[in-house]
Structure formats: C-alpha cells, structure tokens
PDB file of N, CA and C in Angstrom:
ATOM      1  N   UNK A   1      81.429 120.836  67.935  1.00  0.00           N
ATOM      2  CA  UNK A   1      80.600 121.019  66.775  1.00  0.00           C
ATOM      3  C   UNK A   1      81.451 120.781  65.525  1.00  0.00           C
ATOM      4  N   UNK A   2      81.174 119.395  65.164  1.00  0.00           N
ATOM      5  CA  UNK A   2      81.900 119.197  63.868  1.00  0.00           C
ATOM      6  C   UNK A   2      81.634 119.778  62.459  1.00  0.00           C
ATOM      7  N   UNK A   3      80.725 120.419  61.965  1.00  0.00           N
ATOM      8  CA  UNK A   3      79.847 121.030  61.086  1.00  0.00           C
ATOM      9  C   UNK A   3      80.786 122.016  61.111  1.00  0.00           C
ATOM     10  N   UNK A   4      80.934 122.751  61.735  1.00  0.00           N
ATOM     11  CA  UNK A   4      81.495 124.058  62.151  1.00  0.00           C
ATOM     12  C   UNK A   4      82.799 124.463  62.151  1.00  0.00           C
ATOM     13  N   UNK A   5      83.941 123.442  62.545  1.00  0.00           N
ATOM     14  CA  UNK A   5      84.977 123.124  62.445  1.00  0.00           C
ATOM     15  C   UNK A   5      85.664 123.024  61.306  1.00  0.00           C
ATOM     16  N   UNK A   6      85.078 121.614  60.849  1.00  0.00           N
ATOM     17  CA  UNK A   6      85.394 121.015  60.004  1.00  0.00           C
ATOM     18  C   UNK A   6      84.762 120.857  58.447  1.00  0.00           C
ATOM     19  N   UNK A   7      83.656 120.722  58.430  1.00  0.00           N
ATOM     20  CA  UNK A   7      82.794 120.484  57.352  1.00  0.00           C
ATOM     21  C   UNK A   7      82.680 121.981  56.293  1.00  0.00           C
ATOM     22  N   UNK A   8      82.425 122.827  57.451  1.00  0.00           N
ATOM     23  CA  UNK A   8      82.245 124.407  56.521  1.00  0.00           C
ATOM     24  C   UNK A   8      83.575 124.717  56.179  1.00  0.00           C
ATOM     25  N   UNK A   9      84.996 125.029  56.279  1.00  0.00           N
ATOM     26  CA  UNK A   9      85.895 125.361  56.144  1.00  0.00           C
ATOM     27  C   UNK A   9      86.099 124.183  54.702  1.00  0.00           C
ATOM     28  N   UNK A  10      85.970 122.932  54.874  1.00  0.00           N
ATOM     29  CA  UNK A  10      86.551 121.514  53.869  1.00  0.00           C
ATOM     30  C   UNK A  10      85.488 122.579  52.611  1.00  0.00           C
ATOM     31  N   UNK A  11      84.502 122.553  52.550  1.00  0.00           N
ATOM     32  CA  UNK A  11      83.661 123.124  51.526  1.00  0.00           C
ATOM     33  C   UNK A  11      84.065 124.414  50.786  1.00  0.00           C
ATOM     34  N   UNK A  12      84.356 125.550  52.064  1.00  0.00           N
ATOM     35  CA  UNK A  12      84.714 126.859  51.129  1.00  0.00           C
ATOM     36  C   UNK A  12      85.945 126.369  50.374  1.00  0.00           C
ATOM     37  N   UNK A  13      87.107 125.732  50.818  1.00  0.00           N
ATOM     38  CA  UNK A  13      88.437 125.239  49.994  1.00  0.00           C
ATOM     39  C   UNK A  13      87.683 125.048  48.681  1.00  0.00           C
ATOM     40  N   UNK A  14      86.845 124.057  48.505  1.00  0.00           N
ATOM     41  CA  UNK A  14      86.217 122.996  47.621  1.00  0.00           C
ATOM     42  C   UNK A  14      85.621 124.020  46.817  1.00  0.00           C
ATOM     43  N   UNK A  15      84.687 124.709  46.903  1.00  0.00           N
ATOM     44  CA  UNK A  15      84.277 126.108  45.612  1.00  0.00           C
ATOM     45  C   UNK A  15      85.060 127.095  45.817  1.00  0.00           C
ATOM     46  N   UNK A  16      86.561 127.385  46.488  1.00  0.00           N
ATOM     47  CA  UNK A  16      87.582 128.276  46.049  1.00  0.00           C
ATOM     48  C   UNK A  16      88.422 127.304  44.849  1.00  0.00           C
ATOM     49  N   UNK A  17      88.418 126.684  45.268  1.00  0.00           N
ATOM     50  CA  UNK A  17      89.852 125.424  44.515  1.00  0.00           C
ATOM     51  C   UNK A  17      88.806 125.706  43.075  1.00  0.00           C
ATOM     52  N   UNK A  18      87.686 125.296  43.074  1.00  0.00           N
ATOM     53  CA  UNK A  18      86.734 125.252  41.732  1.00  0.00           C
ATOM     54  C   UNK A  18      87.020 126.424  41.128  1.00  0.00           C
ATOM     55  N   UNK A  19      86.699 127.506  41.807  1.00  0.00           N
ATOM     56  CA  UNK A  19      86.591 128.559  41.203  1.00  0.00           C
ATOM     57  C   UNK A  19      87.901 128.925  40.505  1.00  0.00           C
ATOM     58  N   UNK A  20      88.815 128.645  41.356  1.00  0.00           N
ATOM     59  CA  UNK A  20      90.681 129.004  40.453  1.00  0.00           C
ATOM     60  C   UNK A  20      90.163 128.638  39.156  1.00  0.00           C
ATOM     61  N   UNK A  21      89.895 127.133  39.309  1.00  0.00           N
ATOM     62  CA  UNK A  21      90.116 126.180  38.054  1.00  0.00           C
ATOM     63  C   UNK A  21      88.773 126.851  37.148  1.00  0.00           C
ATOM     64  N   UNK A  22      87.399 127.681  37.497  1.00  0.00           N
ATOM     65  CA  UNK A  22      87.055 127.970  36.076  1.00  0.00           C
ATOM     66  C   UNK A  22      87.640 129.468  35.798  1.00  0.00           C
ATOM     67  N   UNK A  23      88.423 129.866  36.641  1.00  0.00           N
ATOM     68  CA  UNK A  23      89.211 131.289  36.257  1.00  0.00           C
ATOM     69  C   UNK A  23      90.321 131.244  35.666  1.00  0.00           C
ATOM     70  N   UNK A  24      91.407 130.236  35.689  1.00  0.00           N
ATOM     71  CA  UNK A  24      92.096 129.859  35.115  1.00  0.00           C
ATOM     72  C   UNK A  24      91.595 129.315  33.674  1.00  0.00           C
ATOM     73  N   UNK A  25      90.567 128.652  33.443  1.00  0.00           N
ATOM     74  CA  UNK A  25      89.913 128.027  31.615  1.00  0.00           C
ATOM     75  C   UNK A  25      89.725 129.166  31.095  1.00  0.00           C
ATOM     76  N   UNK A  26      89.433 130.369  32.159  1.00  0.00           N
ATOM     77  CA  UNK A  26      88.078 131.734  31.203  1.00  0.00           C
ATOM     78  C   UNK A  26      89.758 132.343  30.998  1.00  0.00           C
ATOM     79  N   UNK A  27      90.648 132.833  31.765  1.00  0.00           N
ATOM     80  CA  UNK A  27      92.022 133.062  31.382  1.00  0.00           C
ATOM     81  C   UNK A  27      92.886 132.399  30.352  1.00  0.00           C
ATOM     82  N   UNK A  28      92.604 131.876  30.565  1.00  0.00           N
ATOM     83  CA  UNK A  28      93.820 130.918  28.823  1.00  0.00           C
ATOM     84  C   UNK A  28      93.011 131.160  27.812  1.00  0.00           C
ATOM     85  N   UNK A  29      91.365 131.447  27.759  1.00  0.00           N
ATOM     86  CA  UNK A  29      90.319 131.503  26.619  1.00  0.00           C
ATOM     87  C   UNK A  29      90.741 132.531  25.578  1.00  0.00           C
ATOM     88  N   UNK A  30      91.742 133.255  25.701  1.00  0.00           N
ATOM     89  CA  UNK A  30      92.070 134.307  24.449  1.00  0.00           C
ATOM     90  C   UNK A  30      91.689 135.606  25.053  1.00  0.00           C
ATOM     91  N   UNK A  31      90.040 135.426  25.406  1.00  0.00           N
ATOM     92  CA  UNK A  31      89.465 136.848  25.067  1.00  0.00           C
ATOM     93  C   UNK A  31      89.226 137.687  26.639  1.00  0.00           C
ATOM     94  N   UNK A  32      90.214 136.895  27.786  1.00  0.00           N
ATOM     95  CA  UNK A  32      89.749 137.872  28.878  1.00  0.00           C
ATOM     96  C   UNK A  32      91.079 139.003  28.946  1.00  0.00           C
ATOM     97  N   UNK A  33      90.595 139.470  29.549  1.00  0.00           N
ATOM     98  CA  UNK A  33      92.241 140.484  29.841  1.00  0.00           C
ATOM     99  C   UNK A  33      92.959 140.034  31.134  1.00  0.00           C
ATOM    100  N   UNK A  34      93.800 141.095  31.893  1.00  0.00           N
ATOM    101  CA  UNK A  34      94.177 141.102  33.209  1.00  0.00           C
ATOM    102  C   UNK A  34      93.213 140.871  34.136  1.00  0.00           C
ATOM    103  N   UNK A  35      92.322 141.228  34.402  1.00  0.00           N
ATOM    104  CA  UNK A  35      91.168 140.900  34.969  1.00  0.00           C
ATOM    105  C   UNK A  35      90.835 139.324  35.353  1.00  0.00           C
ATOM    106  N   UNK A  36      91.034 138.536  34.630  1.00  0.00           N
ATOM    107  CA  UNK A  36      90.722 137.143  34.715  1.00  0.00           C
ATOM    108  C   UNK A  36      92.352 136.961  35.649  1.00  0.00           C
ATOM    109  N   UNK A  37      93.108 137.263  35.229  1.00  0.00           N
ATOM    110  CA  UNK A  37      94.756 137.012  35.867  1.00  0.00           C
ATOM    111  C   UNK A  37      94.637 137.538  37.175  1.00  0.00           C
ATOM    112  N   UNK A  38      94.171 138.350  37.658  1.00  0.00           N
ATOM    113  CA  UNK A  38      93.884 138.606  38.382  1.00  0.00           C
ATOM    114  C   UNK A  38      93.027 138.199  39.868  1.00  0.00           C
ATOM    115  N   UNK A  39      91.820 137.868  39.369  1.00  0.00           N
ATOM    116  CA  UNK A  39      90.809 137.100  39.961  1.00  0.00           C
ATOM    117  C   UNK A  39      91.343 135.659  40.126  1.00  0.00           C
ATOM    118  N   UNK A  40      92.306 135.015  39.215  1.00  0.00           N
ATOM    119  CA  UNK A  40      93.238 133.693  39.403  1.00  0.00           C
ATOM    120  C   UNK A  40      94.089 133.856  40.472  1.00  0.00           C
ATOM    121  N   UNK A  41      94.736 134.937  40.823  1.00  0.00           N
ATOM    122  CA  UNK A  41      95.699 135.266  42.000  1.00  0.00           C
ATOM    123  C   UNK A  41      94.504 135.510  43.117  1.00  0.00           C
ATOM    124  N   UNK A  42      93.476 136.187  43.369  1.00  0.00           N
ATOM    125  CA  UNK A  42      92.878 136.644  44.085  1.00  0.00           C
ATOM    126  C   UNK A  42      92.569 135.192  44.716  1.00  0.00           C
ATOM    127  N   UNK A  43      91.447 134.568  44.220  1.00  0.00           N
ATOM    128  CA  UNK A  43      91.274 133.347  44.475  1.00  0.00           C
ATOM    129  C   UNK A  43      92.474 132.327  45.058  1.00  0.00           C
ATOM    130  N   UNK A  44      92.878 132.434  44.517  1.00  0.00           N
ATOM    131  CA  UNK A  44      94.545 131.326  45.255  1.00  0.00           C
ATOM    132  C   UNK A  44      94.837 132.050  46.256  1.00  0.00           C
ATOM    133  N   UNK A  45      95.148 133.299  46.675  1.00  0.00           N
ATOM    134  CA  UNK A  45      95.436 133.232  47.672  1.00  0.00           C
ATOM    135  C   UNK A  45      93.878 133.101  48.983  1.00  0.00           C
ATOM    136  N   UNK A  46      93.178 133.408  48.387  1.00  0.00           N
ATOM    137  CA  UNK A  46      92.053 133.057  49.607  1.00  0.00           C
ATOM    138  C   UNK A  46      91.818 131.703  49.823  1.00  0.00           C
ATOM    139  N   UNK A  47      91.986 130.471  48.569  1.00  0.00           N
ATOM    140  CA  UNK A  47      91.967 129.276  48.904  1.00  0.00           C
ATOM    141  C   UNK A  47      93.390 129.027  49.857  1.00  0.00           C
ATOM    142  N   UNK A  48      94.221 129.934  49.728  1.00  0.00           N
ATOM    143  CA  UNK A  48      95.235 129.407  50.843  1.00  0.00           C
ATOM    144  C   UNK A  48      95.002 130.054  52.359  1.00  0.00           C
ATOM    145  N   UNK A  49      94.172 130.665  52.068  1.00  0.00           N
ATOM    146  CA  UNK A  49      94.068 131.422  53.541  1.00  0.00           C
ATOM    147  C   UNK A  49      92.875 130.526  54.036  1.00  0.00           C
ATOM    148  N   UNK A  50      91.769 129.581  53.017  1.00  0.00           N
ATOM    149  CA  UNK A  50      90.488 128.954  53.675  1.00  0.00           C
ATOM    150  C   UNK A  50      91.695 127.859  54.359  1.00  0.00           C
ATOM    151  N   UNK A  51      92.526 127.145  53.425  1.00  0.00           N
ATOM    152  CA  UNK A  51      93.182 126.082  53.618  1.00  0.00           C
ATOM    153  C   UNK A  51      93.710 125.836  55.005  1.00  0.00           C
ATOM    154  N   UNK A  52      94.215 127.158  55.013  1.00  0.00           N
ATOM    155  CA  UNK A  52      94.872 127.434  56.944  1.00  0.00           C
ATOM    156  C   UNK A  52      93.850 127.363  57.711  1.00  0.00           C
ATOM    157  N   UNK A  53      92.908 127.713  57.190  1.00  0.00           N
ATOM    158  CA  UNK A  53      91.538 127.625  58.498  1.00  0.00           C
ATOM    159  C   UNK A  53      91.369 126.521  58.828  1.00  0.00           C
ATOM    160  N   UNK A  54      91.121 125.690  57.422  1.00  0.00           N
ATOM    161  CA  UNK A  54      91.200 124.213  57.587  1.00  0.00           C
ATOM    162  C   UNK A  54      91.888 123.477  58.492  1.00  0.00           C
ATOM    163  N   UNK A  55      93.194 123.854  58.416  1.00  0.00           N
ATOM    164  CA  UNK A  55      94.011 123.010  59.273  1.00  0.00           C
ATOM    165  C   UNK A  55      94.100 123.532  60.690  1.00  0.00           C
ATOM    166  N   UNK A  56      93.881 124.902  60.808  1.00  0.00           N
ATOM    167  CA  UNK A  56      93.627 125.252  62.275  1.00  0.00           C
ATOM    168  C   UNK A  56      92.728 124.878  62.975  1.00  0.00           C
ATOM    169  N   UNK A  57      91.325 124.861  62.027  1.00  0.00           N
ATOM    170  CA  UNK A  57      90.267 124.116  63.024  1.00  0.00           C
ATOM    171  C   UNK A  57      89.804 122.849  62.891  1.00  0.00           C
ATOM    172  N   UNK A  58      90.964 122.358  62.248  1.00  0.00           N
ATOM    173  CA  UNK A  58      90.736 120.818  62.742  1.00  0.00           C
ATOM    174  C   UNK A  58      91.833 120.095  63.594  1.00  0.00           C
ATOM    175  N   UNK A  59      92.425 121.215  64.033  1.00  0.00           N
ATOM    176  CA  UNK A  59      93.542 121.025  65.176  1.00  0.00           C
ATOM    177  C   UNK A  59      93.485 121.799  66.307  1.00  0.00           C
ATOM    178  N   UNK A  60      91.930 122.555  66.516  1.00  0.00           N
ATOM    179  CA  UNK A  60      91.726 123.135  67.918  1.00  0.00           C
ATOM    180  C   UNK A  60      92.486 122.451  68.799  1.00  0.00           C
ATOM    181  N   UNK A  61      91.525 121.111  69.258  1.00  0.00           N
ATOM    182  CA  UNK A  61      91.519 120.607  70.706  1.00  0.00           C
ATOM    183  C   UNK A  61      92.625 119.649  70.496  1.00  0.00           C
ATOM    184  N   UNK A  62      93.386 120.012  71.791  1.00  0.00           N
ATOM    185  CA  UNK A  62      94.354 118.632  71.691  1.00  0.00           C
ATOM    186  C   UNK A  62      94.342 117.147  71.460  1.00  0.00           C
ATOM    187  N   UNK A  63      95.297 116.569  71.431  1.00  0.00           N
ATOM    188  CA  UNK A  63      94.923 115.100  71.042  1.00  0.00           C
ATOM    189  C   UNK A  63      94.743 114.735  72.405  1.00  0.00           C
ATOM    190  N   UNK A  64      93.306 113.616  72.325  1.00  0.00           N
ATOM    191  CA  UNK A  64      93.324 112.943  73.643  1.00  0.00           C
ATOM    192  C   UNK A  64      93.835 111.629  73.784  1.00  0.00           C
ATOM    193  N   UNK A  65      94.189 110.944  74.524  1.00  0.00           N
ATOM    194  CA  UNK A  65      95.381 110.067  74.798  1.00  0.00           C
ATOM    195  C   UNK A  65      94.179 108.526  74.493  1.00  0.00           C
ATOM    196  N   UNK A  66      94.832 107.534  74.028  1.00  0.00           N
ATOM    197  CA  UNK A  66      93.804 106.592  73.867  1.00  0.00           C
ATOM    198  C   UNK A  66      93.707 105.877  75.439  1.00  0.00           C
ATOM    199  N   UNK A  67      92.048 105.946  75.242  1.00  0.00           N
ATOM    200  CA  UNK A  67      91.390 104.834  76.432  1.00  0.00           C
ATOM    201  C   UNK A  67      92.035 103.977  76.230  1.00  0.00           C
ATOM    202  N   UNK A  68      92.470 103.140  77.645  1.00  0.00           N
ATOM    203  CA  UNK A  68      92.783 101.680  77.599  1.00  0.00           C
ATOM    204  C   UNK A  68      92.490 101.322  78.907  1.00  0.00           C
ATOM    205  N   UNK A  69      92.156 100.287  79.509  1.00  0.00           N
ATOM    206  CA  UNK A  69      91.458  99.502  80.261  1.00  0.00           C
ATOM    207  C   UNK A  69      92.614  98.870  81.620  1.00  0.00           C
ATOM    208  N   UNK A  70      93.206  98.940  82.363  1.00  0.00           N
ATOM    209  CA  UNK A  70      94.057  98.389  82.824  1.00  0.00           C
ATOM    210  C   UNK A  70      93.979  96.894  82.443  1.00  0.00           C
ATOM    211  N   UNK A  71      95.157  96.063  82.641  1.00  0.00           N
ATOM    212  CA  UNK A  71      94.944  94.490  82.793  1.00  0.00           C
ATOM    213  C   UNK A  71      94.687  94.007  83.728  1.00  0.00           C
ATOM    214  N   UNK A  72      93.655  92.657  83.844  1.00  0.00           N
ATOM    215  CA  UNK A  72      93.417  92.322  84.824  1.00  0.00           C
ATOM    216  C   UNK A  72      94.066  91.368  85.314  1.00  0.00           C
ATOM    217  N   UNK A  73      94.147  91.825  86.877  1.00  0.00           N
ATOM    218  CA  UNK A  73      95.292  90.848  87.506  1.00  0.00           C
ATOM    219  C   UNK A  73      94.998  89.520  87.325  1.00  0.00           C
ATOM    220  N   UNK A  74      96.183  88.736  87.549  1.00  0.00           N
ATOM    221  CA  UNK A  74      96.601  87.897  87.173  1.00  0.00           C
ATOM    222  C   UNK A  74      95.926  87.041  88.912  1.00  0.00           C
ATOM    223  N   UNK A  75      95.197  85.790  88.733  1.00  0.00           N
ATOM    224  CA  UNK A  75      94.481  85.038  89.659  1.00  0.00           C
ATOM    225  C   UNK A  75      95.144  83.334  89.398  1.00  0.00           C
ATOM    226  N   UNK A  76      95.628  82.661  89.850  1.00  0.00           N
ATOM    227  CA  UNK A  76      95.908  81.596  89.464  1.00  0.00           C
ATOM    228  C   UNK A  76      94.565  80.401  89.605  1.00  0.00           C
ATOM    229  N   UNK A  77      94.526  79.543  89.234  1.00  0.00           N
ATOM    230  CA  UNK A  77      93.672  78.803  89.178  1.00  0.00           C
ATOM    231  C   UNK A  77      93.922  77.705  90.584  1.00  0.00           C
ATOM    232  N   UNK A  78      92.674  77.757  91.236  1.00  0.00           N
ATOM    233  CA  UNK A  78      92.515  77.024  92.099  1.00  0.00           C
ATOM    234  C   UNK A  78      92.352  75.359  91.971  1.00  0.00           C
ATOM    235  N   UNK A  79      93.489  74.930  92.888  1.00  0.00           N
ATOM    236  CA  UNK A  79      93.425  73.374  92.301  1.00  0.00           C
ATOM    237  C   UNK A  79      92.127  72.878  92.855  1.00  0.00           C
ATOM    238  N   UNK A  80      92.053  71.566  91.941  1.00  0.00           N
ATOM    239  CA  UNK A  80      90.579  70.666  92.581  1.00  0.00           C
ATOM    240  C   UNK A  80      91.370  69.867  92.649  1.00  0.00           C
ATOM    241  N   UNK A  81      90.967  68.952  93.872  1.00  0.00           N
ATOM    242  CA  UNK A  81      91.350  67.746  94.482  1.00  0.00           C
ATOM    243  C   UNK A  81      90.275  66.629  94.413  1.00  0.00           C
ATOM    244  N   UNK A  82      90.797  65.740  93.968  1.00  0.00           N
ATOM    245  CA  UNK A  82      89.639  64.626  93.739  1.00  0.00           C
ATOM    246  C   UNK A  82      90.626  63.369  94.154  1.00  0.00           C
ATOM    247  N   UNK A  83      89.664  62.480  94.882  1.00  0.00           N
ATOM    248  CA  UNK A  83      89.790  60.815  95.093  1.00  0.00           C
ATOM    249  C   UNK A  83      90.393  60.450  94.253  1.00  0.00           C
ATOM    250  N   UNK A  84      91.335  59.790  93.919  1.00  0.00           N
ATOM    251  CA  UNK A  84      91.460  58.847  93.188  1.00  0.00           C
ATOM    252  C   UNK A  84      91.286  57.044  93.400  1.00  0.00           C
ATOM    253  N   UNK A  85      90.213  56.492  92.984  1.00  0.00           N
ATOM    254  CA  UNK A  85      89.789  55.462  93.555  1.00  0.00           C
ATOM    255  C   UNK A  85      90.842  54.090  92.805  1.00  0.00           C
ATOM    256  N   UNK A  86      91.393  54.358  91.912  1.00  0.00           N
ATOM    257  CA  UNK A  86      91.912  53.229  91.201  1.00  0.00           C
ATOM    258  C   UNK A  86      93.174  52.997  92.007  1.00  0.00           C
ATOM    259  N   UNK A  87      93.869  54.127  92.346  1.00  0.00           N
ATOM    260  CA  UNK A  87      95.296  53.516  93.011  1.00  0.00           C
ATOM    261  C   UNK A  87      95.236  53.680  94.355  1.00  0.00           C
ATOM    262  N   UNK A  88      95.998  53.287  95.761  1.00  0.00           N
ATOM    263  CA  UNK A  88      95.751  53.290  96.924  1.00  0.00           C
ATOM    264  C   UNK A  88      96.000  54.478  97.516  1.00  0.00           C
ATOM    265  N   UNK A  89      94.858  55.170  98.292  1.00  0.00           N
ATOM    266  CA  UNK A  89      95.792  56.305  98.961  1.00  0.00           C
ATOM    267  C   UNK A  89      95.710  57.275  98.302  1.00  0.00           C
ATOM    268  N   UNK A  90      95.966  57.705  96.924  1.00  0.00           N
ATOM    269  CA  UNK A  90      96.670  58.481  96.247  1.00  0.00           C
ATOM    270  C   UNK A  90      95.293  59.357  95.802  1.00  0.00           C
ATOM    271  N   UNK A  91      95.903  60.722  95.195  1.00  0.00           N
ATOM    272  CA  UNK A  91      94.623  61.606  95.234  1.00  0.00           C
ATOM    273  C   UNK A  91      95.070  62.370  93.983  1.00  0.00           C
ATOM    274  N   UNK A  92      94.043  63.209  92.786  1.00  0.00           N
ATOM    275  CA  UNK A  92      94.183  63.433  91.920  1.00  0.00           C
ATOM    276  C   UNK A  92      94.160  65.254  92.056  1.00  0.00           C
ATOM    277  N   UNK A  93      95.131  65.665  91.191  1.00  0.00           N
ATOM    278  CA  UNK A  93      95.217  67.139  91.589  1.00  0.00           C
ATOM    279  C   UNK A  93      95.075  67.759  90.343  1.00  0.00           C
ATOM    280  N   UNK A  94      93.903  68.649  89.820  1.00  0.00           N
ATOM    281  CA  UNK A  94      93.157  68.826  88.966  1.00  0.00           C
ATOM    282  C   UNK A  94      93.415  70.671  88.514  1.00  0.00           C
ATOM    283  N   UNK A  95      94.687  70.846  87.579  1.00  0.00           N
ATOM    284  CA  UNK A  95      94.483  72.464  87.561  1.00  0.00           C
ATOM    285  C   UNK A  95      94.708  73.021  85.840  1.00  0.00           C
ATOM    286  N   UNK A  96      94.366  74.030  85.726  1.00  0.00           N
ATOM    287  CA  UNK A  96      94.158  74.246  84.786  1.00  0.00           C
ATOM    288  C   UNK A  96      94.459  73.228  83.228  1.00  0.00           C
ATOM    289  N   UNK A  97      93.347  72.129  83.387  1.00  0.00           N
ATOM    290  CA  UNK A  97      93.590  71.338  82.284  1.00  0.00           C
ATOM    291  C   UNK A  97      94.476  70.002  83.015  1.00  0.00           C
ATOM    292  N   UNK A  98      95.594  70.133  83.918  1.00  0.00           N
ATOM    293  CA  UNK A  98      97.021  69.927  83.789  1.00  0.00           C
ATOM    294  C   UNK A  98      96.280  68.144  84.954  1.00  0.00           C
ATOM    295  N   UNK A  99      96.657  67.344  84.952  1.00  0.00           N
ATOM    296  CA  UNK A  99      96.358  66.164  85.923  1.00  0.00           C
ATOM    297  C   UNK A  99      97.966  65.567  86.476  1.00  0.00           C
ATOM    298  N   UNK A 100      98.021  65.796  88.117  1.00  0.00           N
ATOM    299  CA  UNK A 100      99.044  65.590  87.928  1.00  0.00           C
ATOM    300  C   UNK A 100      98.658  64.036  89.363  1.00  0.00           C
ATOM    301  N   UNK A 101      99.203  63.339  89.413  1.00  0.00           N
ATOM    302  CA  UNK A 101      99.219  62.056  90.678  1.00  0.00           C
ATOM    303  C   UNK A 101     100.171  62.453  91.943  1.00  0.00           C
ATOM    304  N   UNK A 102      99.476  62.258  92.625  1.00  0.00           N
ATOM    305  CA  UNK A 102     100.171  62.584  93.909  1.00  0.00           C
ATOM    306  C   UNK A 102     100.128  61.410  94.959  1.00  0.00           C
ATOM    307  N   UNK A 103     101.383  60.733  94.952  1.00  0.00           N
ATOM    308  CA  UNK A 103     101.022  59.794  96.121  1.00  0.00           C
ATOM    309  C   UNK A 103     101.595  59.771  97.304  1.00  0.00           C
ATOM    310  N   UNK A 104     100.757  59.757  98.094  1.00  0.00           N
ATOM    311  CA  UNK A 104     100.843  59.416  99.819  1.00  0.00           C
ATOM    312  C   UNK A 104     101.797  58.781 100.025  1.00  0.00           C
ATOM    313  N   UNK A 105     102.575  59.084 101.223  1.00  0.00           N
ATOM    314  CA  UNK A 105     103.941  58.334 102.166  1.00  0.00           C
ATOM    315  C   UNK A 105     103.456  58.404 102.969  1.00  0.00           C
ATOM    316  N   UNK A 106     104.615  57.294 103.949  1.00  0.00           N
ATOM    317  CA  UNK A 106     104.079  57.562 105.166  1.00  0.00           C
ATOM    318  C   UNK A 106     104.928  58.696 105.692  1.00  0.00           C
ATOM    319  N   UNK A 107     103.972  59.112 107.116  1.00  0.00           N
ATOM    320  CA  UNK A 107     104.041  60.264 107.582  1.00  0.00           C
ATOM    321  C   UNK A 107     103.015  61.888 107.276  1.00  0.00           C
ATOM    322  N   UNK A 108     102.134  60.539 106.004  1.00  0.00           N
ATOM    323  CA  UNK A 108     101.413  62.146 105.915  1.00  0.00           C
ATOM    324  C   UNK A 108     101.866  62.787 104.959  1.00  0.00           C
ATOM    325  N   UNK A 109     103.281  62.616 104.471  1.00  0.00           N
ATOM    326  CA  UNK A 109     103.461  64.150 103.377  1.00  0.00           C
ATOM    327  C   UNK A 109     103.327  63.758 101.841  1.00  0.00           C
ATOM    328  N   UNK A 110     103.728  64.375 100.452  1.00  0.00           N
ATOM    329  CA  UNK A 110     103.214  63.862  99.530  1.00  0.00           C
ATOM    330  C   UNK A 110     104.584  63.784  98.707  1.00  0.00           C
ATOM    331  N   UNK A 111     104.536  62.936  97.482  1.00  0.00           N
ATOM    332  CA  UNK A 111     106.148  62.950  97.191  1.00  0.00           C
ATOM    333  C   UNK A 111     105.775  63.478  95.217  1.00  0.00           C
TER     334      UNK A 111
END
C-alpha cells in the first residue's frame, strides 16, 4: 500500500516544513513572544521525527533483485546446400549470409 507508506508520511513533512516557515515569519514579526520560539522548535523537531518516518517507510521491504531473462542459447545456423549448376560437380554451401564453393575430388571428399 503505497498511499500509506509513502504518500501520507511525504505530506505530513510538507505542512510541518510549512508550518516552521509560517512560525518562523509570525516570530521575527516583533510582536510574538517566546511562544512563537517555541512552537518553531516544537515543529522542527516533529518535522524531523515525520522525516524519519519517511525514510523508514519507504525502506520497509527489501530491495528486490532485478528480473532478467536468461540468454538464449546459442543455435548455430544450419547450412543449406544447393546445386550449383554453372560449375561441374560442385555444390553451393549457403550459411548465415556467408556463400562459400565447394568442389568435388575424386574419391568423394571435398577440398
């Protein structure tokens, strides 16, 4: 519950912090007494005590570790073999992009 956590605690800071600052203007004004000096300390320290809340409850739950996906293995590309009709014999070996000529000897093997 982010509302709860986070949002209500960020807010009380936000009209404590305010409030210093119009207790502090009505204090410098000449005409308050101790009283205003007072309520300036009072306030500061409760904006430091919302402040800790703040940071406590937005550091409940531990950090969770980032998702990541394993990589996917690695598959090599299956050659295609094709005829080659222009030269004798010889056969075209077709792999990723790559064309390479392969020609027949005798005996069957390829050089």
């Amino acid at each position: 519950m982010v509302t709860m956590r986070v949002v209500v605690p960020t807010v009380v800071v936000a009209v404590l912090t305010s409030g210093v600052a119009i207790m502090v203007n009505i204090a410098t004004g000449g005409n308050a007494g101790w009283w205003a000096w007072l309520t300036v300390a009072v306030l500061t320290l409760l904006t430091a005590v919302a402040s800790l809340w703040l940071h406590t409850a937005s550091h409940d739950e531990p950090p969770r570790p980032p998702v990541s996906t394993p990589p996917a293995p690695f598959v090599p590309p299956t050659p295609v073999v094709q005829q080659n009709a222009i030269s004798s014999g010889g056969s075209v070996q077709q792999a990723a992009g790559d064309i390479v000529n392969i020609e027949t000897v005798e005996g069957g093997g390829a050089r």
